[in-house]
Structure formats: C-alpha cells, structure tokens
PDB file of N, CA and C in Angstrom:
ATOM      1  N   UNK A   1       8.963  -0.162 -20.157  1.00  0.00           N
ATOM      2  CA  UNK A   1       9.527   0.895 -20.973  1.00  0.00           C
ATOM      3  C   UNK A   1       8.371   1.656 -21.612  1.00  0.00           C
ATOM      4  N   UNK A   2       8.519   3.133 -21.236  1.00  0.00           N
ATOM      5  CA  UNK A   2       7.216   4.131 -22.305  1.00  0.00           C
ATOM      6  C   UNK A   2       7.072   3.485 -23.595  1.00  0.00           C
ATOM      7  N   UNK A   3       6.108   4.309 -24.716  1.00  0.00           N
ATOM      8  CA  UNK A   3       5.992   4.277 -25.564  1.00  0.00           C
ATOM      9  C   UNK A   3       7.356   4.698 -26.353  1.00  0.00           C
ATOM     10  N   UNK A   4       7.381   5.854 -25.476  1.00  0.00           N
ATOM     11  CA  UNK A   4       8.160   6.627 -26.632  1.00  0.00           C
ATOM     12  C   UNK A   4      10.026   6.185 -26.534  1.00  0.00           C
ATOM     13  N   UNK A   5      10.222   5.334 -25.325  1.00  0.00           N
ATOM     14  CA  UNK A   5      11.606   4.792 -24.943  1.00  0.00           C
ATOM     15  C   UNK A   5      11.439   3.838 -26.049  1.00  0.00           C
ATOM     16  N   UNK A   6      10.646   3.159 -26.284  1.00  0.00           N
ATOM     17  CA  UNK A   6      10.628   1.993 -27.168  1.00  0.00           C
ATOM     18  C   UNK A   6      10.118   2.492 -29.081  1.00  0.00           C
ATOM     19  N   UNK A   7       9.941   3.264 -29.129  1.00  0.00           N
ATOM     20  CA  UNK A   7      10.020   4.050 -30.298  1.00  0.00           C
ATOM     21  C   UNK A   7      11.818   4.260 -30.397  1.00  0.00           C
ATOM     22  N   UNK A   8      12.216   5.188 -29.404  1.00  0.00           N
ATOM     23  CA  UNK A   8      13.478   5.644 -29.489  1.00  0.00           C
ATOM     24  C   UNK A   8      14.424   4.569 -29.632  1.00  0.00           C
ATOM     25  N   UNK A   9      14.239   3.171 -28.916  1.00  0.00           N
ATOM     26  CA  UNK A   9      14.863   2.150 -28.724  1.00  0.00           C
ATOM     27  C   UNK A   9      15.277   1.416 -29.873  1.00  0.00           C
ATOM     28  N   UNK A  10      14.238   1.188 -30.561  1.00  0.00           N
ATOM     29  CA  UNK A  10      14.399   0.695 -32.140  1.00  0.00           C
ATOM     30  C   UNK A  10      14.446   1.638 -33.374  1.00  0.00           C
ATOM     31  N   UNK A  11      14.122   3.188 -33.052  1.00  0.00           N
ATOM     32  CA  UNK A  11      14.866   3.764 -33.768  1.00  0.00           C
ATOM     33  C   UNK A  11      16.273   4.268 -34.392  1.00  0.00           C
ATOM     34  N   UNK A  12      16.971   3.655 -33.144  1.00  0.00           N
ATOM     35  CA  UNK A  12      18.635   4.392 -33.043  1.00  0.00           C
ATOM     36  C   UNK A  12      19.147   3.158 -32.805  1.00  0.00           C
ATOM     37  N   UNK A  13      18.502   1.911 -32.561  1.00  0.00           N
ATOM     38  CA  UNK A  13      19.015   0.542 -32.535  1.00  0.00           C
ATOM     39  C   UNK A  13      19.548   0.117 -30.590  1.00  0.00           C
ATOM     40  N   UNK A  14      19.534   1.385 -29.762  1.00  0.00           N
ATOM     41  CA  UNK A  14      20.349   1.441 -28.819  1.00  0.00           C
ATOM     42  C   UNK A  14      19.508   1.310 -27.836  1.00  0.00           C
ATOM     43  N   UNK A  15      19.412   1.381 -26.379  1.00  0.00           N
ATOM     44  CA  UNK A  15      18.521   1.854 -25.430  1.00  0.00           C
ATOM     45  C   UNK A  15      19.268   2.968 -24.459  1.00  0.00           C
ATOM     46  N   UNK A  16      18.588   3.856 -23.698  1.00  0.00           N
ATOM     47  CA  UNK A  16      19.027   5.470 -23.770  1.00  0.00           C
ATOM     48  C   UNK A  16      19.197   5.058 -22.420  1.00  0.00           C
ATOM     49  N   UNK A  17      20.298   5.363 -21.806  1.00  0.00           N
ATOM     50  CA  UNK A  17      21.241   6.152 -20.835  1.00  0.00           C
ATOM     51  C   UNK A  17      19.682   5.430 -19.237  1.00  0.00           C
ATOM     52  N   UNK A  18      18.371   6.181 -19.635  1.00  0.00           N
ATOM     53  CA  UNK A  18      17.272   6.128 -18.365  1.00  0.00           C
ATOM     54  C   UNK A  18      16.924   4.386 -18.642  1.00  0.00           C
ATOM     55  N   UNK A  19      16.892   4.283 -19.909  1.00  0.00           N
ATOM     56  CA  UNK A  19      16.302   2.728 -19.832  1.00  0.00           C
ATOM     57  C   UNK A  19      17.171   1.614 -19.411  1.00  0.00           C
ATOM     58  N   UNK A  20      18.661   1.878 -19.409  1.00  0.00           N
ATOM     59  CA  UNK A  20      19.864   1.484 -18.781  1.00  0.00           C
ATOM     60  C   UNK A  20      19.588   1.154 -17.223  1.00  0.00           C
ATOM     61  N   UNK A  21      19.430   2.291 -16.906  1.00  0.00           N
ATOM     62  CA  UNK A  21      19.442   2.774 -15.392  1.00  0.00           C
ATOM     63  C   UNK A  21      18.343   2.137 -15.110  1.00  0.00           C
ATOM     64  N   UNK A  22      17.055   2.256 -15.578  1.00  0.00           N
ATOM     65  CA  UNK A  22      15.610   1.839 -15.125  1.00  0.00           C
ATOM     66  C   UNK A  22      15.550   0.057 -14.862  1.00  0.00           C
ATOM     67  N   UNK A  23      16.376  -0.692 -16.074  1.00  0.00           N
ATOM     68  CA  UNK A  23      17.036  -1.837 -15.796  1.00  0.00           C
ATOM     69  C   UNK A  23      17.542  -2.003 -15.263  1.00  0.00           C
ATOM     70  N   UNK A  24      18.611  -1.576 -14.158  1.00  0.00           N
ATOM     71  CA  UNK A  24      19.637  -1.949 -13.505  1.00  0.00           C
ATOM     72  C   UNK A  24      18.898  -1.598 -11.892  1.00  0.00           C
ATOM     73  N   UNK A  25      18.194  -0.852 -11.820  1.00  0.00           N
ATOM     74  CA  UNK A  25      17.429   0.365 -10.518  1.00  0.00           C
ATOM     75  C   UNK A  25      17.294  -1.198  -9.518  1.00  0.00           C
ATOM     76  N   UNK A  26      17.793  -1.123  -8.474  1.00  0.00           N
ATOM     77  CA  UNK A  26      17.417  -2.016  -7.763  1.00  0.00           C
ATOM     78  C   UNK A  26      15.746  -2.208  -7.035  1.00  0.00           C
ATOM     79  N   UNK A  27      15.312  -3.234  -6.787  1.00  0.00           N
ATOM     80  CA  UNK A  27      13.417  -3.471  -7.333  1.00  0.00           C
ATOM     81  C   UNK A  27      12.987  -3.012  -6.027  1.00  0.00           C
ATOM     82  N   UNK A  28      13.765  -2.595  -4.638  1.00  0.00           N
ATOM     83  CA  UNK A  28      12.841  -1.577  -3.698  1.00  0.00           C
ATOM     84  C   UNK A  28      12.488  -0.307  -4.070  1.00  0.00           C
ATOM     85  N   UNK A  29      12.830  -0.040  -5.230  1.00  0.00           N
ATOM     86  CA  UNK A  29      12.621   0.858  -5.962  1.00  0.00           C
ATOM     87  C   UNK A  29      11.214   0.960  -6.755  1.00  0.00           C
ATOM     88  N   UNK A  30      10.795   0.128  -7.036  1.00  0.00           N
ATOM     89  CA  UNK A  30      10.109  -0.148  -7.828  1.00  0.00           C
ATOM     90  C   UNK A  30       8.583  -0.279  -7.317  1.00  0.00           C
ATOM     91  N   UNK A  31       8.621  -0.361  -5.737  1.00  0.00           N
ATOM     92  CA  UNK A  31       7.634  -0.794  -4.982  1.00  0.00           C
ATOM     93  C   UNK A  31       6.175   0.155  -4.802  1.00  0.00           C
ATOM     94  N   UNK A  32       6.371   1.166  -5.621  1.00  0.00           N
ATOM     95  CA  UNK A  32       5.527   2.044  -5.699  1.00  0.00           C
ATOM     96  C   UNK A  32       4.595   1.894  -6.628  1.00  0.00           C
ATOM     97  N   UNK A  33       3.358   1.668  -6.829  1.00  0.00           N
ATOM     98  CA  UNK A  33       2.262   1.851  -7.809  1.00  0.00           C
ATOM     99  C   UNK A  33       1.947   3.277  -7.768  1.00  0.00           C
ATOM    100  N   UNK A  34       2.310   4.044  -8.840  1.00  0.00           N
ATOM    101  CA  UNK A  34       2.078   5.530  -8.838  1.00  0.00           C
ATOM    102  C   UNK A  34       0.462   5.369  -9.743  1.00  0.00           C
ATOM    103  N   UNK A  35       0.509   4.612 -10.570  1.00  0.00           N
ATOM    104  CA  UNK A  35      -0.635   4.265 -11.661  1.00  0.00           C
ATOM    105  C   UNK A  35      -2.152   4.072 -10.998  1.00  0.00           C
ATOM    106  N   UNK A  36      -2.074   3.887  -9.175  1.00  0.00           N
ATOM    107  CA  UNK A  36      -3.551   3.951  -9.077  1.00  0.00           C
ATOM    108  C   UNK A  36      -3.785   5.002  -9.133  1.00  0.00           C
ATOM    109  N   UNK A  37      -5.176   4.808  -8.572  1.00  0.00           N
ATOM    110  CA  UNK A  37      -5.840   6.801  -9.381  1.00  0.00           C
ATOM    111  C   UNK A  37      -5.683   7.070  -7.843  1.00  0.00           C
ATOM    112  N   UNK A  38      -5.793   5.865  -6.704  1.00  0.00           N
ATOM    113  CA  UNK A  38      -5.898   7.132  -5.366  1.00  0.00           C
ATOM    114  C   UNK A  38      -4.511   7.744  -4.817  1.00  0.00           C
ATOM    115  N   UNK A  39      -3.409   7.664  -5.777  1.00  0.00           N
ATOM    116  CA  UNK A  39      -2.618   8.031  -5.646  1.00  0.00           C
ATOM    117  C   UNK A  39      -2.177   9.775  -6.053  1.00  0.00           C
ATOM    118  N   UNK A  40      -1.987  10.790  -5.065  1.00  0.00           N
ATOM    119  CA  UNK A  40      -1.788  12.111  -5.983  1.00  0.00           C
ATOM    120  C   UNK A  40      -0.394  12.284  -6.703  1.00  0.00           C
ATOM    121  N   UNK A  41       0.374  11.611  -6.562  1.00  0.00           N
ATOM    122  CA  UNK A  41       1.247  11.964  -6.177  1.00  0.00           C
ATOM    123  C   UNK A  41       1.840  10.932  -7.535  1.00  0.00           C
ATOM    124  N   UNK A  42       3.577  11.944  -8.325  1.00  0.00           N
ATOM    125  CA  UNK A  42       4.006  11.406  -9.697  1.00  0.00           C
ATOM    126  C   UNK A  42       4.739  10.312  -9.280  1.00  0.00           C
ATOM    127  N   UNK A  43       4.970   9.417 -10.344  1.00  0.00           N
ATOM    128  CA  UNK A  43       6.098   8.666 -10.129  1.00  0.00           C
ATOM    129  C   UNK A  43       6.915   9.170  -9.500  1.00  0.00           C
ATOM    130  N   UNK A  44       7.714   9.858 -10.126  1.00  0.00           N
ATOM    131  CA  UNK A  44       8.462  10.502  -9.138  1.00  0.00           C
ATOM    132  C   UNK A  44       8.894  10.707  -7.935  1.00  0.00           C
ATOM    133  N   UNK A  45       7.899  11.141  -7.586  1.00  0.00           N
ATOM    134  CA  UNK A  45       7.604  12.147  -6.071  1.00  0.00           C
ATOM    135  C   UNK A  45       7.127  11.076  -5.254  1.00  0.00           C
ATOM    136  N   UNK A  46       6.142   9.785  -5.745  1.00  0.00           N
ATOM    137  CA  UNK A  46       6.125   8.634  -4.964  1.00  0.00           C
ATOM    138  C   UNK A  46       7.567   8.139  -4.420  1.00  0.00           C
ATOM    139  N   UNK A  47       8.552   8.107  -5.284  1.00  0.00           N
ATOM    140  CA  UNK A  47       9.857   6.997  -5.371  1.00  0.00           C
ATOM    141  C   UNK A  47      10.444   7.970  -4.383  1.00  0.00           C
ATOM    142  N   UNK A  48      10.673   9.366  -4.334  1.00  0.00           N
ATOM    143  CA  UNK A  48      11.074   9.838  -3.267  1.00  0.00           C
ATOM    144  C   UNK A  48      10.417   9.991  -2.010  1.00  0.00           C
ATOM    145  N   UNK A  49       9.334   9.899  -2.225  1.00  0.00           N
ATOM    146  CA  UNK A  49       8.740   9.908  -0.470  1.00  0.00           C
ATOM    147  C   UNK A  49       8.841   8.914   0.088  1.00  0.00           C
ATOM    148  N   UNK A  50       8.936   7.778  -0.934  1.00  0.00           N
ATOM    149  CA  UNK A  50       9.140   5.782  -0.346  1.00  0.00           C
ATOM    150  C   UNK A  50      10.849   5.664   0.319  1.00  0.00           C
ATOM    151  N   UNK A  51      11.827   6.810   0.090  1.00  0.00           N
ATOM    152  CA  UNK A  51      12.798   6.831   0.103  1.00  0.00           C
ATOM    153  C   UNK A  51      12.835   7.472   1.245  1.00  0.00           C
ATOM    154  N   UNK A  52      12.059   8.915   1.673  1.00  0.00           N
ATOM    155  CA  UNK A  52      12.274   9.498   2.628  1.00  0.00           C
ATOM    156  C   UNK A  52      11.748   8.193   3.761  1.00  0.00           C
ATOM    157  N   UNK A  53      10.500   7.474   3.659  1.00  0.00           N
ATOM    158  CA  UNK A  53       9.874   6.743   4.313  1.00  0.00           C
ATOM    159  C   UNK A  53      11.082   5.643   4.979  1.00  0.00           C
ATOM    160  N   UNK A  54      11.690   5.595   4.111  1.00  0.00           N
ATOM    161  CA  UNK A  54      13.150   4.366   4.213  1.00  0.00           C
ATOM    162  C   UNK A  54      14.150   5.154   5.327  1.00  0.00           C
ATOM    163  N   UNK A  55      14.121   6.392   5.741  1.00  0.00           N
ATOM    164  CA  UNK A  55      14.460   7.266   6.262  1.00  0.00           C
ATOM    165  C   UNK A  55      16.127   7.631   5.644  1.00  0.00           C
ATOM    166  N   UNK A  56      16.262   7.728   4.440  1.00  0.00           N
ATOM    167  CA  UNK A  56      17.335   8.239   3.603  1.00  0.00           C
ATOM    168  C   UNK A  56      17.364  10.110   3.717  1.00  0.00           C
ATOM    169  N   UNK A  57      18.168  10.785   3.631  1.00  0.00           N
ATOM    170  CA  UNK A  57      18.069  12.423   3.947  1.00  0.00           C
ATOM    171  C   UNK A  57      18.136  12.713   2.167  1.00  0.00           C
ATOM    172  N   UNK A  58      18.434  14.167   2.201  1.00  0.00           N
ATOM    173  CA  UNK A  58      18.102  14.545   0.441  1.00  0.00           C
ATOM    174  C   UNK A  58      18.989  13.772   0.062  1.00  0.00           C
ATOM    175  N   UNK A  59      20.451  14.129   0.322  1.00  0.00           N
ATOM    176  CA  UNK A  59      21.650  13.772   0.055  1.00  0.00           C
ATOM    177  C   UNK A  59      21.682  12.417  -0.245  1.00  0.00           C
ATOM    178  N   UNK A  60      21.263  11.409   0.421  1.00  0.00           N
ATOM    179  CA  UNK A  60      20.965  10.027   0.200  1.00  0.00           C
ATOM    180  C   UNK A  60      20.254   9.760  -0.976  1.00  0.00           C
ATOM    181  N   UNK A  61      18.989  10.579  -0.980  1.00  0.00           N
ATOM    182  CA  UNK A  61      18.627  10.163  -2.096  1.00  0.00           C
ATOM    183  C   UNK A  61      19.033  10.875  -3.496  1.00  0.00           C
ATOM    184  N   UNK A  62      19.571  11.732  -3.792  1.00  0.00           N
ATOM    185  CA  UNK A  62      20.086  12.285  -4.647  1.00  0.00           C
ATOM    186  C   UNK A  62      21.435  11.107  -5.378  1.00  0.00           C
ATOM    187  N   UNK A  63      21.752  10.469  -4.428  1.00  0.00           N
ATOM    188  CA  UNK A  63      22.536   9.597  -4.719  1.00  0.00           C
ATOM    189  C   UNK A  63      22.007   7.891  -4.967  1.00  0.00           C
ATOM    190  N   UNK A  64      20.837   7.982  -4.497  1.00  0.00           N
ATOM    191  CA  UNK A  64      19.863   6.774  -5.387  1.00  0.00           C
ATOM    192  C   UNK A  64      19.583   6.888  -6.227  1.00  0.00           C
ATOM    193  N   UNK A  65      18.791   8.279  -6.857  1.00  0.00           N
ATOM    194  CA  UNK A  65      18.092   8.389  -7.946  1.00  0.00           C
ATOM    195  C   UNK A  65      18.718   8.903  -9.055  1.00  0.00           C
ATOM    196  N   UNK A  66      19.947   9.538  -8.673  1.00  0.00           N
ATOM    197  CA  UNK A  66      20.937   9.976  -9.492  1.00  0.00           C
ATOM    198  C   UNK A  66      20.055  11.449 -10.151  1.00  0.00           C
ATOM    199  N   UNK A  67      19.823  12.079  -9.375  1.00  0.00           N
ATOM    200  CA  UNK A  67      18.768  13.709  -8.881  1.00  0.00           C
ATOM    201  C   UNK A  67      20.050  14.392  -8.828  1.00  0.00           C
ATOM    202  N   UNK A  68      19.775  16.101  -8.773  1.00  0.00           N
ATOM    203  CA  UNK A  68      20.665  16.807  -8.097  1.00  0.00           C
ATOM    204  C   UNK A  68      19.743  17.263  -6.746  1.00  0.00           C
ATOM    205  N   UNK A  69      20.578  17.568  -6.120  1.00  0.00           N
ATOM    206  CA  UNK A  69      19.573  18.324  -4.655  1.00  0.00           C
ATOM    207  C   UNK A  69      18.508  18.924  -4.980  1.00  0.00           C
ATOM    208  N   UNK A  70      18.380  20.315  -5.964  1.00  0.00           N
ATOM    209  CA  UNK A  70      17.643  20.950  -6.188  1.00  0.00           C
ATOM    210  C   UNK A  70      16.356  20.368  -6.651  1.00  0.00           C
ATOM    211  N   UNK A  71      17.025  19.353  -7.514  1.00  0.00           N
ATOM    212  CA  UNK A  71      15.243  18.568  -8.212  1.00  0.00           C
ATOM    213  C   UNK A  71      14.709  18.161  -7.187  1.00  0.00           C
ATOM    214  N   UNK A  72      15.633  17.460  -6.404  1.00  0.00           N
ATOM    215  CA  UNK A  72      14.740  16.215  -5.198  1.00  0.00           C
ATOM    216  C   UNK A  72      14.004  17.193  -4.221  1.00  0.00           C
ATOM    217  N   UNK A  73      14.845  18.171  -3.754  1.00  0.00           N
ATOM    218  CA  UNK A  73      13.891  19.508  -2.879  1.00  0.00           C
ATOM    219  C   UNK A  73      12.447  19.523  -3.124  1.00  0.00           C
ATOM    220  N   UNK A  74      13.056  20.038  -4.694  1.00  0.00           N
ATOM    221  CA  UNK A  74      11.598  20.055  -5.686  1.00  0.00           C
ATOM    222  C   UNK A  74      10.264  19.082  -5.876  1.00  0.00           C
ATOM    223  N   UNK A  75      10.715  18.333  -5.980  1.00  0.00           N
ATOM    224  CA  UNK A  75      10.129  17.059  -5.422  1.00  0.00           C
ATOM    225  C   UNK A  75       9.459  16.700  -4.449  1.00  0.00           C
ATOM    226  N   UNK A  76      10.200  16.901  -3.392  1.00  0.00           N
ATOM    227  CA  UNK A  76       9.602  17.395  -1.833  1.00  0.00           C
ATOM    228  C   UNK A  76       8.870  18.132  -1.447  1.00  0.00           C
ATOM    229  N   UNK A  77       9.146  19.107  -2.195  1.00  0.00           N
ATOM    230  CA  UNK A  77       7.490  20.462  -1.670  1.00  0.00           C
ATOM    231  C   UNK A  77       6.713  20.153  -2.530  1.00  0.00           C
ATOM    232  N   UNK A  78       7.023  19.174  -3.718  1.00  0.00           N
ATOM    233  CA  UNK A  78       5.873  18.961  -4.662  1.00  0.00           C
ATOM    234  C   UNK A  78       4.774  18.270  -3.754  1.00  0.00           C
ATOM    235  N   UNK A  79       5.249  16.931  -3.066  1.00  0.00           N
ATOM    236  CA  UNK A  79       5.158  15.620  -2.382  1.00  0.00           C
ATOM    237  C   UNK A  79       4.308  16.330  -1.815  1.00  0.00           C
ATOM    238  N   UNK A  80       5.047  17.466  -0.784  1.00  0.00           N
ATOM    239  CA  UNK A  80       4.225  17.876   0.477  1.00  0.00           C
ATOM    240  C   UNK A  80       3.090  18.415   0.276  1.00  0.00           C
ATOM    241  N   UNK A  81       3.021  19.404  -0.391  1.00  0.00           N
ATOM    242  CA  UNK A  81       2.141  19.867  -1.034  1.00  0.00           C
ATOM    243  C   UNK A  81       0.813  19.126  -1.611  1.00  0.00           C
ATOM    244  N   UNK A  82       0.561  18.619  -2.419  1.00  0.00           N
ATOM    245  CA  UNK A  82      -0.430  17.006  -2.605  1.00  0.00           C
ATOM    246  C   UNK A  82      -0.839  16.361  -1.313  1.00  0.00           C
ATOM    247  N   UNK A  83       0.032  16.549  -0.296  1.00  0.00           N
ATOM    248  CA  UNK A  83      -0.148  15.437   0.606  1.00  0.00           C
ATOM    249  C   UNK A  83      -0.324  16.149   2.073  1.00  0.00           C
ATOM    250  N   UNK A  84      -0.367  17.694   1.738  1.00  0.00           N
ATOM    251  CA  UNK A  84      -0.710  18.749   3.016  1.00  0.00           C
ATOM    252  C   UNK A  84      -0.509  18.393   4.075  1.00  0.00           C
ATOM    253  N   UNK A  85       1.605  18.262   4.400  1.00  0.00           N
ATOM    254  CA  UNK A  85       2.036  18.102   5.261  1.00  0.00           C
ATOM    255  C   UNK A  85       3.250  19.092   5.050  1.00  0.00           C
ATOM    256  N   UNK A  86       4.215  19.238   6.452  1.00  0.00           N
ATOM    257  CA  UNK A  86       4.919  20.023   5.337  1.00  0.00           C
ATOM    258  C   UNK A  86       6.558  19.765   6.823  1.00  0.00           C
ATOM    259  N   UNK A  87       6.342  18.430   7.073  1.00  0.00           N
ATOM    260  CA  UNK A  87       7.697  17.567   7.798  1.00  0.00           C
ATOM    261  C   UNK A  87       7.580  16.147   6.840  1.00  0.00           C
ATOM    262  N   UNK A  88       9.003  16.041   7.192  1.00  0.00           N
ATOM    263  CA  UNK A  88       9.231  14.414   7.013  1.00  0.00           C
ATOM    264  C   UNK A  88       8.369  13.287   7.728  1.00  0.00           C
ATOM    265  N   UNK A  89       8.382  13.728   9.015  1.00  0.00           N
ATOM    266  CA  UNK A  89       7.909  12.763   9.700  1.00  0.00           C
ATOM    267  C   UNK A  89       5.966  12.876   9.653  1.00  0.00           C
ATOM    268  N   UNK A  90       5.845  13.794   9.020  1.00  0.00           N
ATOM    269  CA  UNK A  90       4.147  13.741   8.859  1.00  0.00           C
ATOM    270  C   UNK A  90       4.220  13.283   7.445  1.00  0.00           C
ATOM    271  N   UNK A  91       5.144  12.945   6.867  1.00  0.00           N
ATOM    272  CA  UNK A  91       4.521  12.455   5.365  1.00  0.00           C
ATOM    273  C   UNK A  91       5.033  11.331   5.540  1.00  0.00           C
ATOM    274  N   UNK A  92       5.279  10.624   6.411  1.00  0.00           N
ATOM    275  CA  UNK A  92       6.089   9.101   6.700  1.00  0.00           C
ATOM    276  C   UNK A  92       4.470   8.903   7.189  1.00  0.00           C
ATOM    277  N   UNK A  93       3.978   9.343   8.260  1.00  0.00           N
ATOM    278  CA  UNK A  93       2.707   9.409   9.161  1.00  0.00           C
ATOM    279  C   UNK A  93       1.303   9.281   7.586  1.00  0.00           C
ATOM    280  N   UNK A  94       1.488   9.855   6.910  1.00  0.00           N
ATOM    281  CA  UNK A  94       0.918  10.099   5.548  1.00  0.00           C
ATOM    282  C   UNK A  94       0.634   9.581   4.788  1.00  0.00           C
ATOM    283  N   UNK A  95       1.738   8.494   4.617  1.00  0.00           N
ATOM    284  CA  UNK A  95       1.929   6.971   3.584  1.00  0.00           C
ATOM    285  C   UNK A  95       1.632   5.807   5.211  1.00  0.00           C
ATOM    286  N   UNK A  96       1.361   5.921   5.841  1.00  0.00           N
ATOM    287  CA  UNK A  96       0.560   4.552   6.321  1.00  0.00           C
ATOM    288  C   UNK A  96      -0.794   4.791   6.252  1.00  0.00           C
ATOM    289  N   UNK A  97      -1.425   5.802   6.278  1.00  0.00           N
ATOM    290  CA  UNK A  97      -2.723   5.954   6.043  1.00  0.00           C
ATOM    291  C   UNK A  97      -3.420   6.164   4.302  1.00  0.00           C
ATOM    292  N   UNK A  98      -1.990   5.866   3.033  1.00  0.00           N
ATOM    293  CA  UNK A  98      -2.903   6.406   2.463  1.00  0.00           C
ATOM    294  C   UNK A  98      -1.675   5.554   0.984  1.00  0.00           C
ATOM    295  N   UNK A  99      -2.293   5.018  -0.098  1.00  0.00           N
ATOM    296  CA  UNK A  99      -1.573   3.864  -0.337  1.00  0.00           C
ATOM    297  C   UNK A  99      -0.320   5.092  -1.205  1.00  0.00           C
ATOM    298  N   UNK A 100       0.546   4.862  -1.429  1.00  0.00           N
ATOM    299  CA  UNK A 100       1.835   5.335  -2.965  1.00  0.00           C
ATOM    300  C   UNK A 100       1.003   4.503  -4.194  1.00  0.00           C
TER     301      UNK A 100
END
C-alpha cells in the first residue's frame, strides 16, 4: 500500500475502493516488477503489456483491470511507444528480450 493509501487508510478509519481491489487482484497480476530501473515502462502499462503477453484483447483486459477502453488504448501507445514497437506481437517479441 502507497504512502499516501495508508495515510488515507487511518485517516477515515476505512481502506479506499483501489486498496480493496489491489487486495483481492489475483497474484498473476502482480508478476511485474515495474520498480527496476531497466524497466521504461509504468506500473501500469507493465500490467497491461503482461496481459497483452497472456494474449487477452483490449476488451479482456478492460475487464481485468477494471479500465475503460479508452485508458487501456492509452496505455498501449504509451507501452508502445517506450518500447518502439507499434504491434502486439512485436511487444510480446519485446518482453522476452527485455525484463517488465
């Protein structure tokens, strides 16, 4: 949990709606180290490319991550972009050569 989830957490006595979810997120989820440095790429945008890698379509994952289309898109040209590819199947090609 952030800093600031755990500020919020014991401020309002409760835990918020993401820290719910972040608990419950099933742990292939989780398999991403976004925190090394040779990584370009956000949390985020890791958890969805590990997803595209899983070979899930937007739609799929919009419904994992609980995204709307538009973010996860977003996401995707973010991904691609960092990772100067600009298919699925070259950023699948992308993450075996290069760690999440």
């Amino acid at each position: 949990m952030s800093h600031m989830s755990a500020a919020a957490s014991s401020t309002y006595g409760h835990a918020s709606p993401r820290d719910e979810f972040a608990a419950t997120r099933p742990h292939h989820l989780s398999v991403v180290d976004t925190e090394a440095a040779d990584s370009p790429l956000s949390p985020r945008e890791a958890e969805v490319v590990a997803l595209i890698q899983r070979g899930l379509s937007n739609l799929e994952i919009t419904h994992e991550l609980y995204l709307s289309l538009s973010t996860v898109k977003s996401h995707i040209r973010s991904a691609y972009r960092k990772m100067g590819v600009t298919t699925r199947a070259q950023a699948v090609i992308w993450c075996f050569t290069h760690p999440l």
